[in-house]
Protein backbone atom coordinates (compact mmCIF):
# COMPACT_ATOMS: atom_id res chain seq x y z
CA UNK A 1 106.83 112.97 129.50
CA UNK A 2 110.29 111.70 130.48
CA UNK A 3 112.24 114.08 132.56
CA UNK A 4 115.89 114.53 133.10
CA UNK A 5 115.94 114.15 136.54
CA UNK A 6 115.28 110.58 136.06
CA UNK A 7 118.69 109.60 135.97
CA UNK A 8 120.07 111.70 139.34
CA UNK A 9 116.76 109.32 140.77
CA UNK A 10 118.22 106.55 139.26
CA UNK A 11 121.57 106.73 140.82
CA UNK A 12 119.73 107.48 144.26
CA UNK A 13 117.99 104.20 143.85
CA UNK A 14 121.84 102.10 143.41
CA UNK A 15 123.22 103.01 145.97
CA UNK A 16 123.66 100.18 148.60
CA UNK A 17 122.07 103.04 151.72
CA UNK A 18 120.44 106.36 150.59
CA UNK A 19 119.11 109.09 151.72
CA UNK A 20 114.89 109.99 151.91
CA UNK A 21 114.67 112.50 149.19
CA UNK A 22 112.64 115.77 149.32
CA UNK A 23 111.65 116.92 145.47
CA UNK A 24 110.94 120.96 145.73
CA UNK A 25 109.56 123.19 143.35
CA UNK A 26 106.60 124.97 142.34
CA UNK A 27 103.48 123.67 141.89
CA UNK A 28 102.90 121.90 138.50
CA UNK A 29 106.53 121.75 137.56
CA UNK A 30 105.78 117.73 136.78
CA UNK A 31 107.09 116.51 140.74
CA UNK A 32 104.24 113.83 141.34
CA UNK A 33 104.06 112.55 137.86
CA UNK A 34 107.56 112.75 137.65
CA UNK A 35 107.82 110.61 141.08
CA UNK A 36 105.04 108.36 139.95
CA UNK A 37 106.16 106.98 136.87
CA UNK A 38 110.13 106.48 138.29
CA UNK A 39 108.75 104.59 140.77
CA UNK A 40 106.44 102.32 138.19
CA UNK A 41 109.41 101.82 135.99
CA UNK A 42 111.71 100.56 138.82
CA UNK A 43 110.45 99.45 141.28
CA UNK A 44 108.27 96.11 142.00
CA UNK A 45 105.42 98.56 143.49
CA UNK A 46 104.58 102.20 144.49
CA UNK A 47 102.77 103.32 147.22
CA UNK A 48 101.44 106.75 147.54
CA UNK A 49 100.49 108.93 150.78
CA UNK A 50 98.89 112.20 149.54
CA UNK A 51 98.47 113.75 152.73
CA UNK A 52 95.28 116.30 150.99
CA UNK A 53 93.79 113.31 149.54
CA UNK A 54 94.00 111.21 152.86
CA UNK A 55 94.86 113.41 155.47
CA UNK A 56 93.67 110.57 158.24
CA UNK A 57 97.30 109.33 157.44
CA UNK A 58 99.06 112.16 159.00
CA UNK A 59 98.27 109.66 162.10
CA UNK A 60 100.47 106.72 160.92
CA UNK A 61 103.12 109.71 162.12
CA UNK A 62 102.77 110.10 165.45
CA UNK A 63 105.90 107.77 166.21
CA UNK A 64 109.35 108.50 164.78
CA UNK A 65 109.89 104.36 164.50
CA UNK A 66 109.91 104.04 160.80
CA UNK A 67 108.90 100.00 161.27
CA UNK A 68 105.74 101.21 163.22
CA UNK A 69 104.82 103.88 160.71
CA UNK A 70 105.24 101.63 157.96
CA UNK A 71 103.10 99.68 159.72
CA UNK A 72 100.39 101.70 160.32
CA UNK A 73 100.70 102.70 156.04
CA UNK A 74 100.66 99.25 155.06
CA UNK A 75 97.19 98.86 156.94
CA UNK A 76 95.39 102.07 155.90
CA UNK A 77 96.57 101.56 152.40
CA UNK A 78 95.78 98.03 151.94
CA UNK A 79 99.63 97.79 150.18
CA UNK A 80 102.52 95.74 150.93
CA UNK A 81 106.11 98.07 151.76
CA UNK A 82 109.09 96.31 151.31
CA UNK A 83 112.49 97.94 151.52
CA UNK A 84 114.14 97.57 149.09
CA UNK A 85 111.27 96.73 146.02
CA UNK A 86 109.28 99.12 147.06
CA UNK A 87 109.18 103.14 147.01
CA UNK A 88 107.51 105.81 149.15
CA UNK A 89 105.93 108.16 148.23
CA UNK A 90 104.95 110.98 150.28
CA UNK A 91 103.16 113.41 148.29
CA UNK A 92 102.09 116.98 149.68
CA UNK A 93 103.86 116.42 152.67
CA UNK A 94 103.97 119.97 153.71
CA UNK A 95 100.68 118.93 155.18
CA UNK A 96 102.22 116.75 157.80
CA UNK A 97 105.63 118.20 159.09
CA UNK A 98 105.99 115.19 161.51
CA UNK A 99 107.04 113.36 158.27
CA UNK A 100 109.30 115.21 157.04
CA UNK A 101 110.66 115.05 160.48
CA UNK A 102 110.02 111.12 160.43
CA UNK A 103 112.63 111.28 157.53
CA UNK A 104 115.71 111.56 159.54
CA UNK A 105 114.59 108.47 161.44
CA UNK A 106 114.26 106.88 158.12
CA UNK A 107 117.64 107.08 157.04
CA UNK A 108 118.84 106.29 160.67
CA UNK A 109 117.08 102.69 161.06
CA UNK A 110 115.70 101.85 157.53
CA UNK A 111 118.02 102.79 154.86
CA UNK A 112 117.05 100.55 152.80
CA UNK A 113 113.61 102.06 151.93
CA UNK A 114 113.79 104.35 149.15
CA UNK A 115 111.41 106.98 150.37
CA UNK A 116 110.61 110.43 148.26
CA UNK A 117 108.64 113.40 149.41
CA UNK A 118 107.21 116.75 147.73
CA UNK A 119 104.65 119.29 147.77
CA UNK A 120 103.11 122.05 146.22
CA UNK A 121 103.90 124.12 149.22
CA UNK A 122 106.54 122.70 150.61
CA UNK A 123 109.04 125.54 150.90
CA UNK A 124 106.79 127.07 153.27
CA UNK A 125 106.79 124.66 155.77
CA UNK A 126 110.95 124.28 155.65
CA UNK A 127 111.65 128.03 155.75
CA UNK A 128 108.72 128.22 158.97
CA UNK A 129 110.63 129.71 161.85
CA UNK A 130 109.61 126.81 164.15
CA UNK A 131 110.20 124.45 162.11
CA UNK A 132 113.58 122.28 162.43
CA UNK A 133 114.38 120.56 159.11
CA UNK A 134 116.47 117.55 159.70
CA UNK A 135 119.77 118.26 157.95
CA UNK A 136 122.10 116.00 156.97
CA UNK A 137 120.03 112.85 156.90
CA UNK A 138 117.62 114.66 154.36
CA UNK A 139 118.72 115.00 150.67
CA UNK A 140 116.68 117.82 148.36
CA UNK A 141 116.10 117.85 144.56
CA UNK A 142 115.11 120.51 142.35
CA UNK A 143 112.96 120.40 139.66
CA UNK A 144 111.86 123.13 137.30
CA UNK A 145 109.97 123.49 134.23
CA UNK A 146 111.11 121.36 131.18
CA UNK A 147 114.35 122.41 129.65
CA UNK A 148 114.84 123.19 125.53
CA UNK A 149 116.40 119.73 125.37
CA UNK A 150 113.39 118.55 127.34
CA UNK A 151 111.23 120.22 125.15
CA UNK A 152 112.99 118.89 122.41
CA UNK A 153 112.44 115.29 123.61
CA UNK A 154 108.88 115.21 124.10
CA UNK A 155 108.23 116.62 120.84
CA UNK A 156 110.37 113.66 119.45
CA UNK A 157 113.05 115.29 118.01
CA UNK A 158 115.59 113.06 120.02
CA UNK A 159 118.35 113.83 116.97
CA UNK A 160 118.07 117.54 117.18
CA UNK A 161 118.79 117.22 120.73
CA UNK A 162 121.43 114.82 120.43
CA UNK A 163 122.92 117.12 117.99
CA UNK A 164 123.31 120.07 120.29
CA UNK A 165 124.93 118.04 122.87
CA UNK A 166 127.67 116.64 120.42
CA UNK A 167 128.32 120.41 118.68
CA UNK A 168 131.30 122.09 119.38
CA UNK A 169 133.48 124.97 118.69
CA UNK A 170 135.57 123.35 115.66
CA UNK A 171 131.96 121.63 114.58
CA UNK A 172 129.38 124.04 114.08
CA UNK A 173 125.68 122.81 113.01
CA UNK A 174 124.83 123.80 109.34
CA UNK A 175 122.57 126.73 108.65
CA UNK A 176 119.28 124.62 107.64
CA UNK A 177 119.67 122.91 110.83
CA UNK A 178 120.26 125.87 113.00
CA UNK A 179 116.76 127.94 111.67
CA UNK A 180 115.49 124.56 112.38
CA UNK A 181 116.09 125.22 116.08
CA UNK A 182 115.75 128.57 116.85
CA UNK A 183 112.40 128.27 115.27
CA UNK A 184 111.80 125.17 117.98
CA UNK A 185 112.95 127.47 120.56
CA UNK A 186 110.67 130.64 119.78
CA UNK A 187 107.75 128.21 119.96
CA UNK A 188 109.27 127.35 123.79
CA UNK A 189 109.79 130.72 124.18
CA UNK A 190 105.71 130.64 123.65
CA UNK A 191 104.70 127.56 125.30
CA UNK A 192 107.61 127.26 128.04
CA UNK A 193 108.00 124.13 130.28
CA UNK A 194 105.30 123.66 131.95
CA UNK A 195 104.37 120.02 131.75
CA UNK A 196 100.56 120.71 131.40
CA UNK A 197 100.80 123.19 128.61
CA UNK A 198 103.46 120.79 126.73
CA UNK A 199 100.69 117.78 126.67
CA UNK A 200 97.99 119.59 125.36
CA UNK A 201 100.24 120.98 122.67
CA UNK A 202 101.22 117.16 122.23
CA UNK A 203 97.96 115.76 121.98
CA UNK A 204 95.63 118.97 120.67
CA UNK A 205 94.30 118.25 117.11
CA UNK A 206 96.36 119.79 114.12
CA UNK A 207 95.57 122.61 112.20
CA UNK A 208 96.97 124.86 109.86
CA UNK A 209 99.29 127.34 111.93
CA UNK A 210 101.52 129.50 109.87
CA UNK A 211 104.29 126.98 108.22
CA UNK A 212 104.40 124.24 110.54
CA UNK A 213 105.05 120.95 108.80
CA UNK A 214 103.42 119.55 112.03
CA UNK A 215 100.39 122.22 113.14
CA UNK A 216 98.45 121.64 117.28
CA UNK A 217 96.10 123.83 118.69
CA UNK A 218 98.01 127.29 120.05
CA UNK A 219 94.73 128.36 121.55
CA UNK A 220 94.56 125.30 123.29
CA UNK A 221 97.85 125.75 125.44
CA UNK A 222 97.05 129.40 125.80
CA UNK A 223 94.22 128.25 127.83
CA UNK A 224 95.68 125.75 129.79
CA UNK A 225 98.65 128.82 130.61
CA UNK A 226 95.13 130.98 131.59
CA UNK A 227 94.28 127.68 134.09
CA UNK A 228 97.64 127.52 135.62
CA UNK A 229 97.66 131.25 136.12
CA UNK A 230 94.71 131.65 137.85
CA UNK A 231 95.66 128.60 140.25
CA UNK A 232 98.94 130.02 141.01
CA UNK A 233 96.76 133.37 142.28
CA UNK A 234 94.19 130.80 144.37
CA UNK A 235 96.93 129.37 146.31
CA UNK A 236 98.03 132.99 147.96
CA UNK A 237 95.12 132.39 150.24
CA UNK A 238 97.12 129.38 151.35
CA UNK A 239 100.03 130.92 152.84
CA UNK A 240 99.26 134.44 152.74
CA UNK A 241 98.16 135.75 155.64
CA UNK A 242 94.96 137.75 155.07
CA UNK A 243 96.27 141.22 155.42
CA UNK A 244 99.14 140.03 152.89
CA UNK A 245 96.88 138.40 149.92
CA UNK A 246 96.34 141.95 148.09
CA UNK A 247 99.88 142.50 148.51
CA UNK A 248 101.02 139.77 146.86
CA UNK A 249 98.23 139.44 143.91
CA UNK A 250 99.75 143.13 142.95
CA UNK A 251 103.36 141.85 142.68
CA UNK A 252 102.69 138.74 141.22
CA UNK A 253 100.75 140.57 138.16
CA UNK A 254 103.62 142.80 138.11
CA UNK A 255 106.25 140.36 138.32
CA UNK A 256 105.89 139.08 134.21
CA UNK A 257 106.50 142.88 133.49
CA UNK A 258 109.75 143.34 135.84
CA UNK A 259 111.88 141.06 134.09
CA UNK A 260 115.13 142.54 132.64
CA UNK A 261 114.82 145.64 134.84
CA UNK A 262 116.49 146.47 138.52
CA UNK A 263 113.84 145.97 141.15
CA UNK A 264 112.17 149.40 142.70
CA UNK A 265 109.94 148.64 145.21
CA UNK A 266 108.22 152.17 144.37
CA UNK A 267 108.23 151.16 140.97
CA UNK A 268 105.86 148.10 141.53
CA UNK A 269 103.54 149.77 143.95
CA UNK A 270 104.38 153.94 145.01
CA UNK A 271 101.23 153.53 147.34
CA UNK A 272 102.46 150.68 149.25
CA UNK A 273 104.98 150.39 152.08
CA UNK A 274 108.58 148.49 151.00
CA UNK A 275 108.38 146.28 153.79
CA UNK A 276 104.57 144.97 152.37
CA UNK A 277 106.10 144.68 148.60
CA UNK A 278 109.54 143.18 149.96
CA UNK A 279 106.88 140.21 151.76
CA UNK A 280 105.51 140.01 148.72
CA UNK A 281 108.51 139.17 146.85
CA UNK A 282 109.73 136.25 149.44
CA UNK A 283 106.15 134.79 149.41
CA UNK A 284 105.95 134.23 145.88
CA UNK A 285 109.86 133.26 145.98
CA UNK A 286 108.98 130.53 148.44
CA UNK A 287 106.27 129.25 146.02
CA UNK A 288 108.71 129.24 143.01
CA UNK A 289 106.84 131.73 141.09
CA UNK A 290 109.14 134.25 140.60
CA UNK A 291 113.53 133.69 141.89
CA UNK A 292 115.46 136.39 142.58
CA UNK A 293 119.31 137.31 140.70
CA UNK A 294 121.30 138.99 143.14
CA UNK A 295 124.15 141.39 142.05
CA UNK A 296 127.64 139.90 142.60
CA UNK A 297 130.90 141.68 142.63
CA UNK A 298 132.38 138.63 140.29
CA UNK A 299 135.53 139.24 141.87
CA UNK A 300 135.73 135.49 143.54
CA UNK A 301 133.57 132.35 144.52
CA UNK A 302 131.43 131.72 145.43
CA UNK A 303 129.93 134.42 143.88
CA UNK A 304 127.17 134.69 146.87
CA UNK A 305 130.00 135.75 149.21
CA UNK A 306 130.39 138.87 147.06
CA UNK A 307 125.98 139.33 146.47
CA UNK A 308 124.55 142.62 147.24
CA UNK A 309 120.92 141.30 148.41
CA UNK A 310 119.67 145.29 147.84
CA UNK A 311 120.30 145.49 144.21
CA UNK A 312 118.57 142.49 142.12
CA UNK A 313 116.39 141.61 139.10
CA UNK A 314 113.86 138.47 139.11
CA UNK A 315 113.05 136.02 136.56
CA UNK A 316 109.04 134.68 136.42
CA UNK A 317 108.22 130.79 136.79
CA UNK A 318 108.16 129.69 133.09
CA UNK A 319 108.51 131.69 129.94
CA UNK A 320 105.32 130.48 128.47
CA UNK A 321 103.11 131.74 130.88
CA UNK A 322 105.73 134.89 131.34
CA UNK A 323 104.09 135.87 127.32
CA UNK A 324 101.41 134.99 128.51
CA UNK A 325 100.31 136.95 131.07
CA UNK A 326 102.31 140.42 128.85
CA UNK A 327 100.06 139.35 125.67
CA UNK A 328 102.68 138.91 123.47
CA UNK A 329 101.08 137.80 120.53
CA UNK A 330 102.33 134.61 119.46
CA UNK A 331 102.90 135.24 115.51
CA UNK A 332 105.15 138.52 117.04
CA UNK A 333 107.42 135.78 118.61
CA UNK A 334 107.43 133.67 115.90
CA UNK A 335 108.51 136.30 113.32
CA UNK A 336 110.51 139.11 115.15
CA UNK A 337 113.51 139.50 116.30
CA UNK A 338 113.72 137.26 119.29
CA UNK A 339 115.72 139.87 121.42
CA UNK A 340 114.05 142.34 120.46
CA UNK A 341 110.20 141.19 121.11
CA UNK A 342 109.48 143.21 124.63
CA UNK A 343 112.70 144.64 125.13
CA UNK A 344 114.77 142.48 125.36
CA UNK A 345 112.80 140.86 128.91
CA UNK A 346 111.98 137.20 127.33
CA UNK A 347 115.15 136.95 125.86
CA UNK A 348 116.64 137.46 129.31
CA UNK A 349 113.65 135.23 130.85
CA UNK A 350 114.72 132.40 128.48
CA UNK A 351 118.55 132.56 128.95
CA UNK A 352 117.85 132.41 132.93
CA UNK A 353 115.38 130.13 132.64
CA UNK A 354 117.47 127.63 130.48
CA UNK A 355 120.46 128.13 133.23
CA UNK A 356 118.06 127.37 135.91
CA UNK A 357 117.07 124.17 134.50
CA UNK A 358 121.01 123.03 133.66
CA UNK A 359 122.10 123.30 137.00
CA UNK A 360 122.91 120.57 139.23
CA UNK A 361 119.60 119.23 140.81
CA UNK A 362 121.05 118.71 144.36
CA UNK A 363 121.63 122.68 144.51
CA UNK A 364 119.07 125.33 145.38
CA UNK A 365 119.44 127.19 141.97
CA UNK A 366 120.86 131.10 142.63
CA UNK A 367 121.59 133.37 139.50
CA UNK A 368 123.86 136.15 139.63
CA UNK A 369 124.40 139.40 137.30
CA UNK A 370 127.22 142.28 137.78
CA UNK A 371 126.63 146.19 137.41
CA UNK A 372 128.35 149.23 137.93
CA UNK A 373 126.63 152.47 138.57
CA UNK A 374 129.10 155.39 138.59
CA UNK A 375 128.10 158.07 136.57
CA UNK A 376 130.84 158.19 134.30
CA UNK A 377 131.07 154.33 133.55
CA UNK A 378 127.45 152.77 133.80
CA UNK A 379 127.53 148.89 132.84
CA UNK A 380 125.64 145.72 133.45
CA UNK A 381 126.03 142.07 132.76
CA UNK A 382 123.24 140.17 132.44
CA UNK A 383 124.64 136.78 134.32
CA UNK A 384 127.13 135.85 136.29
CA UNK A 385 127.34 131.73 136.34
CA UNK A 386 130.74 129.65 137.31
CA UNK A 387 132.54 126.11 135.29
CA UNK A 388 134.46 124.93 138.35
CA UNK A 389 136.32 127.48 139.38
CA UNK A 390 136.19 129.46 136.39
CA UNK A 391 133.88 132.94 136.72
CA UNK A 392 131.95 133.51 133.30
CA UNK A 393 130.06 136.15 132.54
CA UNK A 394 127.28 136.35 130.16
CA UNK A 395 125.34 138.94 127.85
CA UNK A 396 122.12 138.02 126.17
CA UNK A 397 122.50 140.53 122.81
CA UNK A 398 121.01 140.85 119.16
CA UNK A 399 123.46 139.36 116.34
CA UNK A 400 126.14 140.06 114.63
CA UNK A 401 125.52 143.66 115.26
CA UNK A 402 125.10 143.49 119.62
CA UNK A 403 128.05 145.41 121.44
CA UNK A 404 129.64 143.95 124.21
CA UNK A 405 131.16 147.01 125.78
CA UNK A 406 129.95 145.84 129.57
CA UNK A 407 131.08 142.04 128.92
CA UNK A 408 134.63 143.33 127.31
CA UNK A 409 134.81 145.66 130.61
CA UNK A 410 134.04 143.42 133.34
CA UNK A 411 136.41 140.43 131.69
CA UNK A 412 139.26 142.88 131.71
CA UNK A 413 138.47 144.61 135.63
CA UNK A 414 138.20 140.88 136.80
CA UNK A 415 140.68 139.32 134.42
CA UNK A 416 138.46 136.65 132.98
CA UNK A 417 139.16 134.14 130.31
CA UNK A 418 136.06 134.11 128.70
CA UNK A 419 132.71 135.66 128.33
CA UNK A 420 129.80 134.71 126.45
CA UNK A 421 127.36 136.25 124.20
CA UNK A 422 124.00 134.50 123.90
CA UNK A 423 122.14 135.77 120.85
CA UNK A 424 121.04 133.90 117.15
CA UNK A 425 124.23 133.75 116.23
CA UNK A 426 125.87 130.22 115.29
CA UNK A 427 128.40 128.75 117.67
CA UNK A 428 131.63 130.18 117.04
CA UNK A 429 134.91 131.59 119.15
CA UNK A 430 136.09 135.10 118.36
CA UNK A 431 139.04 135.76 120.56
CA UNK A 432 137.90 135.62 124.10
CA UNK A 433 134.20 135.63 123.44
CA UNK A 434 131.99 132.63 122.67
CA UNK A 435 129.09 133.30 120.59
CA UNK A 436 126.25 130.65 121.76
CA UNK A 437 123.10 130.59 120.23
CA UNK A 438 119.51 130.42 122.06
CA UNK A 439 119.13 126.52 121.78
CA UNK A 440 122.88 125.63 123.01
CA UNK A 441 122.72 127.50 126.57
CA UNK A 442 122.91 123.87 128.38
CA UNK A 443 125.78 123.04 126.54
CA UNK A 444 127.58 126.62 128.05
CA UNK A 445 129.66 124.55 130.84
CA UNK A 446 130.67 122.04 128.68
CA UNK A 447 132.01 124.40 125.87
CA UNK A 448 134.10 126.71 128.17
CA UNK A 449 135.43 123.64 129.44
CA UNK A 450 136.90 122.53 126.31
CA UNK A 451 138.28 125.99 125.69
């Protein structure tokens, strides 16, 4: 399953001196496989440390001279590492902090190795108060579930895809076409990105499933979402600390239900102290199950100059196992309305999701949304997102029929050239609003731009 990052690896590997690379995000987001078959396509070998497989090998990192610690590798792994042909793999390395400290060292007096590590965990040990992250000589990646257009992709439909990315404005795609793709995306909106979920759609026999010209087993990836869910809730153990573990199994069944709605810490648990739910939150943040939107003034940027960390919403891990875990039924998402299905919520999970996965992989992705709480004029926008220096605000809405009172109000406060409205619409321009439909939300930056 061929993922986007690919290419930023790509570069990485042409340059003349680079950087050890550290690939975050949560666990079964694709970062091993993902790692694994770049380094099989281009390079002469891979070699692979799992530290939880082989933790014996945390040994080899006792020194910080990277010609002794590949030493030590080459012996214990029976392999051959050559700078240059070969690439490193260090996977789980939140399991040995002296390598991620051995990294720096790396880049120092072997830049020629290409060396990449990651791990389920990982966040955890970098965000560890005693822990000294070596900055600067240290590059970080982020990967998240699979786009649309990744979706897209592995399903085959490389023309639809190509399609969206060469739409514009003056351009639009044809009906036919376009109830070709939102019915694409409301079957993401029920599997999501997960990598696991997406094979066994891929390879589950067919059968007849409503009008499908090409039918898989639904059942199938609702029990591989079922898996994934339950090993997301055996891993609080892991970094929990014991008195924590019931905290955070209560927010984390909450969280699929909190989407679209300001966060309340009495609203999740009235019986529990803030400070116990507010844990709870950053635990399951650091494990890149759930990632906060902080509410931004919009009056400048960066917009996290202007963030008010006391008022925000969240977004879950994936939007498949988001419907999931609410019970959605799947034929509901498939026929209704999509902004409509649960309120609204997995419309706004997709459309954060989907800007998630667009942005730039070398930045630790931050959403944004705007509100104003005064009695009198009560307003919200449900993103805030930048093109260069250009402050856009967006509003997920129903068609043709969706007001935009808040977007209209906030672009004339702030004085900003263009909103959008994200809905089942067509593409189109009406004045200062562009309409953007469900499937084009990666192309967002690169139709302002041409406004």
């Amino acid at each position: 399953m061929k993922r986007d990052i690919e290419q930023e690896l790509l570069s990485w590997k042409q340059q003349k001196q680079c950087m050890p690379i550290l690939l975050r995000g949560a666990r079964q987001v694709g970062k091993s496989f993902t790692i694994e078959q770049f380094g099989k396509a281009y390079f002469d070998n891979l070699v692979v440390a799992n530290f939880e497989l082989r933790p014996e090998l945390k040994q080899c990192f006792n020194t910080r001279q990277p010609h002794e610690i590949l030493l030590k590798l080459s012996l214990m792994l029976h392999q051959e590492i050559t700078p240059g042909r070969t690439l490193l793999f260090l996977d789980e390395i939140q399991d040995c902090p002296d390598a991620i400290i051995a990294l720096r060292y790396f880049k120092e007096l072997l830049p020629d190795l290409h060396v990449i590590g990651a791990g389920s965990l990982l966040e955890f040990t970098l965000n560890s108060p005693d822990f000294r992250t070596p900055v600067g000589r240290v590059q970080s990646l982020y990967l998240k579930p699979l786009s649309f257009k990744e979706f897209l992709s592995a399903l085959g439909y490389h023309d639809l895809r190509k399609l969206i990315e060469a739409t514009d404005v003056s351009n639009p795609i044809t009906e036919p076409v376009h109830q070709e793709l939102l019915k694409w995306i409301r079957y993401y909106m029920a599997l999501g990105g997960m990598p696991g979920v997406l094979q066994d759609f891929l390879s589950s026999e067919r059968i007849s499933f409503g009008n499908m010209s090409r039918s898989y087993d639904i059942q199938k990836c609702q029990a591989q979402q079922t898996i994934l869910l339950n090993g997301y809730r055996q891993d609080f153990g892991k970094y929990a600390k014991h008195h924590q573990v019931e905290y955070v199994q209560k927010v984390f069944e909450k969280a699929p239900g909190l989407v679209g709605g300001h966060v309340k810490y009495s609203k999740i648990d009235p019986d529990t102290r803030a400070q116990n739910v507010k844990s709870a939150l950053s635990l399951l943040e650091y494990a890149g199950l759930i990632c906060p939107i902080y509410s931004t003034a919009a009056s400048g940027i960066p917009l996290a100059t202007l963030m008010n960390e006391k008022k925000f919403k969240i977004l879950f891990l994936d939007i498949g196992l988001m419907t999931r875990t609410t019970q959605v039924a799947t034929q509901l998402l498939l026929d209704d309305d999509i902004i409509l299905v649960n309120r609204g919520a997995i419309a706004e999970q997709l459309v954060g999701q989907e800007l998630l996965a667009y942005a730039p992989y070398i930045e630790e992705p931050r959403l944004y949304f705007w509100c104003r709480e005064k009695k009198s004029s009560m307003a919200e926008v449900d993103f805030i997102t930048t093109v260069d220096s250009t402050i856009v605000p967006i509003e997920v809405k129903a068609g043709s029929t969706g007001k935009l009172k808040s977007l209209q109000l906030l672009m004339d406060e702030k004085k900003l050239e263009v909103g959008v409205r994200v809905s089942q619409n067509s593409l189109s321009l009406e004045g200062r609003i562009l309409s953007v439909p469900f499937y084009m939300i990666g192309e967002i930056s690169r139709l302002v731009k041409a406004l």
